[in-house]
N, C-alpha and C. Protein backbone atom coordinates (compact mmCIF):
# COMPACT_ATOMS: atom_id res chain seq x y z
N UNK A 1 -24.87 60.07 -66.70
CA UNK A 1 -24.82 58.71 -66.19
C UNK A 1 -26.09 58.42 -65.41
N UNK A 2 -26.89 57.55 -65.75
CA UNK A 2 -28.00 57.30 -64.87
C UNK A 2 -27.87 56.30 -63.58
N UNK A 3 -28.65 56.56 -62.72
CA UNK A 3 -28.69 56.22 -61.28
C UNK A 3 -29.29 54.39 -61.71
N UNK A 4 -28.50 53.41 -61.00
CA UNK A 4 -28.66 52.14 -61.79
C UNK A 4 -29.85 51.84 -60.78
N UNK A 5 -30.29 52.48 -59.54
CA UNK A 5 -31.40 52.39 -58.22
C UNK A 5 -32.33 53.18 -58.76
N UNK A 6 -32.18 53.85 -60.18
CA UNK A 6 -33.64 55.03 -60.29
C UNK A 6 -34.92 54.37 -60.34
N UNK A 7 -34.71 53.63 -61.38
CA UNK A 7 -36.23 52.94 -61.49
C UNK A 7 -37.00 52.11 -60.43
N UNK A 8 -35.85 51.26 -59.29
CA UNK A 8 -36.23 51.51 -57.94
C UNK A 8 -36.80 52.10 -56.92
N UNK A 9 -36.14 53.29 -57.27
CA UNK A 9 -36.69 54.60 -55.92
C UNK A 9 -37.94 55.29 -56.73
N UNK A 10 -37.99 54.98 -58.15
CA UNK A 10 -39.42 55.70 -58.53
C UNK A 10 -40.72 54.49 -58.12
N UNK A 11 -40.25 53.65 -58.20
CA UNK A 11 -40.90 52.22 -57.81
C UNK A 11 -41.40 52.82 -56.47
N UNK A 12 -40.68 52.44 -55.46
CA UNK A 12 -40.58 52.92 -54.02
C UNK A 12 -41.66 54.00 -53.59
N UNK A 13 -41.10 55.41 -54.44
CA UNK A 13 -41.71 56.46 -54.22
C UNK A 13 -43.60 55.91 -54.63
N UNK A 14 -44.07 55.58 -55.86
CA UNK A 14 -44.66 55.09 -56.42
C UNK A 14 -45.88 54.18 -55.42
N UNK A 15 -45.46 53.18 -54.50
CA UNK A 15 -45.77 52.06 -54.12
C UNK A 15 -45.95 53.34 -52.42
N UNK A 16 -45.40 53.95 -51.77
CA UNK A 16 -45.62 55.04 -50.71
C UNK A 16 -47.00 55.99 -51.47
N UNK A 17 -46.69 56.35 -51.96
CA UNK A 17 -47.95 57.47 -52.76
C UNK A 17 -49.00 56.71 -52.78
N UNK A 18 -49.16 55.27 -53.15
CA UNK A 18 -50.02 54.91 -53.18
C UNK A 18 -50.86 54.13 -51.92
N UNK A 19 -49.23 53.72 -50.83
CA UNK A 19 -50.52 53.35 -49.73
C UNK A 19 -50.73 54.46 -48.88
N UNK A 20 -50.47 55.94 -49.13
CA UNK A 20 -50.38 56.63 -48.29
C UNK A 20 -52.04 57.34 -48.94
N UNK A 21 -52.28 57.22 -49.93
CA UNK A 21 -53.82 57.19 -50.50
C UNK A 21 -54.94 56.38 -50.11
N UNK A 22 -54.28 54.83 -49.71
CA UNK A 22 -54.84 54.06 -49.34
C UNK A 22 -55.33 54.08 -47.73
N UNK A 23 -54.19 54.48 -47.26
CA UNK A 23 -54.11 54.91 -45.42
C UNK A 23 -55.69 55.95 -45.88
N UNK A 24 -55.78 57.13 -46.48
CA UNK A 24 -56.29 58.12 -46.59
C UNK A 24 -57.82 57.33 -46.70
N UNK A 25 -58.12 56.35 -47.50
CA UNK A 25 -59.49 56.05 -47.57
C UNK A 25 -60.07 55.17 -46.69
N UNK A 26 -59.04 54.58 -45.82
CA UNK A 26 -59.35 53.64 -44.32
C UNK A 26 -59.71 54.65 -43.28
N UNK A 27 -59.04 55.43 -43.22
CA UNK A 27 -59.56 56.37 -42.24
C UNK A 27 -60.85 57.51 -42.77
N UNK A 28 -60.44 57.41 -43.89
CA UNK A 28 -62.43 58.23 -44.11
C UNK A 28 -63.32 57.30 -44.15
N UNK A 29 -62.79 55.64 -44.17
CA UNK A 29 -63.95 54.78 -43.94
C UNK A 29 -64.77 54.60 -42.64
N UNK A 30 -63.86 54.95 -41.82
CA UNK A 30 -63.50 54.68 -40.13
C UNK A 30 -64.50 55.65 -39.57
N UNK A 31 -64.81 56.92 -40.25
CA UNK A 31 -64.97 57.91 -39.51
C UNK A 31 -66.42 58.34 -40.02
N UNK A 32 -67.69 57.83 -39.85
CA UNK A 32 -69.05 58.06 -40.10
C UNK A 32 -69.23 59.23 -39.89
N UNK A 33 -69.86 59.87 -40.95
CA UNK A 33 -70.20 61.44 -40.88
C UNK A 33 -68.88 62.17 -40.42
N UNK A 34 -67.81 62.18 -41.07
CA UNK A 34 -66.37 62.88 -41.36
C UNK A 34 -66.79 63.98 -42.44
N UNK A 35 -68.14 63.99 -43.11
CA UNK A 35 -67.99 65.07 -44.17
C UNK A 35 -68.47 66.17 -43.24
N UNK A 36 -69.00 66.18 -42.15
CA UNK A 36 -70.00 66.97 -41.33
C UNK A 36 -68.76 67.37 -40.87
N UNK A 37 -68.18 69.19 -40.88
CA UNK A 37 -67.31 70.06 -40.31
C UNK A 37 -67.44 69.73 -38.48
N UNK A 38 -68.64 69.60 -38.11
CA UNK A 38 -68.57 69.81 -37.02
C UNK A 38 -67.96 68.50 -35.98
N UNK A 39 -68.20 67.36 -36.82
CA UNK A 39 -67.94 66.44 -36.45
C UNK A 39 -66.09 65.78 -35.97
N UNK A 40 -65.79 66.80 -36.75
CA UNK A 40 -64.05 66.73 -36.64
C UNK A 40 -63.83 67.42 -35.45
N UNK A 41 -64.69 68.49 -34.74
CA UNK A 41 -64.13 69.11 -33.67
C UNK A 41 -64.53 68.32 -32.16
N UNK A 42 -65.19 67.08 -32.56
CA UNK A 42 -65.19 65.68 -31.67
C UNK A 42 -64.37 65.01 -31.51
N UNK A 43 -62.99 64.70 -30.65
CA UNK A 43 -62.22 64.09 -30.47
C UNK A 43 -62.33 62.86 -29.32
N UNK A 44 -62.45 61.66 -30.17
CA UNK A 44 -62.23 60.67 -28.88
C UNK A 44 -60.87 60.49 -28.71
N UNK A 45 -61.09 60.47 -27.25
CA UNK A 45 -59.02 60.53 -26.86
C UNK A 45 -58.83 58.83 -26.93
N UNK A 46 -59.95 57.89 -27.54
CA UNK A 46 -58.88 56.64 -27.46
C UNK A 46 -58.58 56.48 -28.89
N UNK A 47 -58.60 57.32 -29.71
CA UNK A 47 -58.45 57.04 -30.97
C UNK A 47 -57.36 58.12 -31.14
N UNK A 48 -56.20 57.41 -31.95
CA UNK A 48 -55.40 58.22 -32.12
C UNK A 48 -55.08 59.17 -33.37
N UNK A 49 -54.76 60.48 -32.73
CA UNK A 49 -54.99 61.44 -33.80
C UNK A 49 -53.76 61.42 -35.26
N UNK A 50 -54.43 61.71 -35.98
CA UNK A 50 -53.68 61.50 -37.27
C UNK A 50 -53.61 62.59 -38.08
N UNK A 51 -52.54 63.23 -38.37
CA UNK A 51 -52.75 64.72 -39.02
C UNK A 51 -52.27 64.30 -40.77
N UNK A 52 -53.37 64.58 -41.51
CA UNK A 52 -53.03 63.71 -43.06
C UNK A 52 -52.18 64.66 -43.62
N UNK A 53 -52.36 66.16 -43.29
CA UNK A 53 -51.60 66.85 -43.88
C UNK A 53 -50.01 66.82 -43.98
N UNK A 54 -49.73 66.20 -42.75
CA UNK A 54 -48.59 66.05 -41.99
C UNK A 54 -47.71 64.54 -42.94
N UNK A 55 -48.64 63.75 -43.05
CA UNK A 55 -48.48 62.21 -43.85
C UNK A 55 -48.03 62.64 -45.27
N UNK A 56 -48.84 63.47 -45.99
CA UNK A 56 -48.24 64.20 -47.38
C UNK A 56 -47.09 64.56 -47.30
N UNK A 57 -46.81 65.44 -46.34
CA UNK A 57 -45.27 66.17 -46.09
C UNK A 57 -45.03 65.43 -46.48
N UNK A 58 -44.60 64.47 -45.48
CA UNK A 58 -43.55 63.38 -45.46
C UNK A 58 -43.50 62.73 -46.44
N UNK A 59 -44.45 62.23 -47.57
CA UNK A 59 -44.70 62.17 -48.40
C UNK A 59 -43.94 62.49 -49.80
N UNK A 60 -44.15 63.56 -49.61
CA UNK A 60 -43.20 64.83 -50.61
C UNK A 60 -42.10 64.96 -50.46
N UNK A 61 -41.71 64.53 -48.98
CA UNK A 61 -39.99 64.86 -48.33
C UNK A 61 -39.53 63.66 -49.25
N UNK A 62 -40.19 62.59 -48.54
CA UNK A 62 -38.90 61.11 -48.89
C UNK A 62 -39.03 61.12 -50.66
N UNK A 63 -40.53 61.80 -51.45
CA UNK A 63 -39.94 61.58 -52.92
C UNK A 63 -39.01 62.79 -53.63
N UNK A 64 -38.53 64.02 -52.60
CA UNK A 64 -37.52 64.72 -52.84
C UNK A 64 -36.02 64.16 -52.29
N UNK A 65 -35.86 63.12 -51.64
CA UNK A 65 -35.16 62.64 -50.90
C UNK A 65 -34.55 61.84 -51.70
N UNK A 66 -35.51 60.82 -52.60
CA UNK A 66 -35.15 60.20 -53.42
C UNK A 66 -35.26 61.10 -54.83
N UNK A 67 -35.24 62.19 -55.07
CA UNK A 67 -35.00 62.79 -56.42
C UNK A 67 -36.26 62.40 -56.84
N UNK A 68 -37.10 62.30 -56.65
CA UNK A 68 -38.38 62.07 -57.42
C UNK A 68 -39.61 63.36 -57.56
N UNK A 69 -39.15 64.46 -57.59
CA UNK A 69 -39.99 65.73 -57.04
C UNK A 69 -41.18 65.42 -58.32
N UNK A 70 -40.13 65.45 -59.29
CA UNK A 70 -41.74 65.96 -60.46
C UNK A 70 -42.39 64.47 -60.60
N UNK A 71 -42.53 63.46 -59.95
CA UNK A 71 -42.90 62.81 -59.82
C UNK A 71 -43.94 63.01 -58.98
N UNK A 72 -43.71 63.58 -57.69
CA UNK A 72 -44.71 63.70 -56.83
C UNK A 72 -45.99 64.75 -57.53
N UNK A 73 -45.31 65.86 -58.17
CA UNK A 73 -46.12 66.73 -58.45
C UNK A 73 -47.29 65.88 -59.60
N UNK A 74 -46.72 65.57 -60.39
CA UNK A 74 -47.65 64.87 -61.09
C UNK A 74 -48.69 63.83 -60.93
N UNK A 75 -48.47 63.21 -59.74
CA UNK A 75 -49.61 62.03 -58.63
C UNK A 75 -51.07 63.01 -58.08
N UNK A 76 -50.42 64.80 -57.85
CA UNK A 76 -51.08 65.47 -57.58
C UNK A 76 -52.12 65.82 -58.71
């Protein structure tokens, strides 16, 4: 029996993956000379810290959440 919300939550999942890519290229826009290693161990404390790795998780959680796993894997 199929889920009558699937094509929804792949929607969903879908439309997250993608601004969470989008989040990803605002903040490497933001950040002049971000390719320079050393430059990441500069923290201004009025800018707030953002851990991207952490944003994927979550990422991966809510499209296992919604049954969408091999979905995610494949965006990868």
């Amino acid at each position: 029996m199929d889920d009558p919300h699937k094509n929804l939550r792949i929607a969903a999942a879908k439309a997250f993956m993608e601004s969470l890519e989008e989040l990803e290229n605002i903040l490497a826009e933001d950040r002049p000379g971000s390719e320079s290693p050393s430059s990441e161990l500069i923290h201004d404390p009025s800018e707030p810290s953002i851990d991207l790795s952490l944003l994927e998780e979550v990422a991966a959680d809510l499209a296992k959440f919604f049954g969408e796993e091999e979905l995610w894997e494949e965006e990868e």
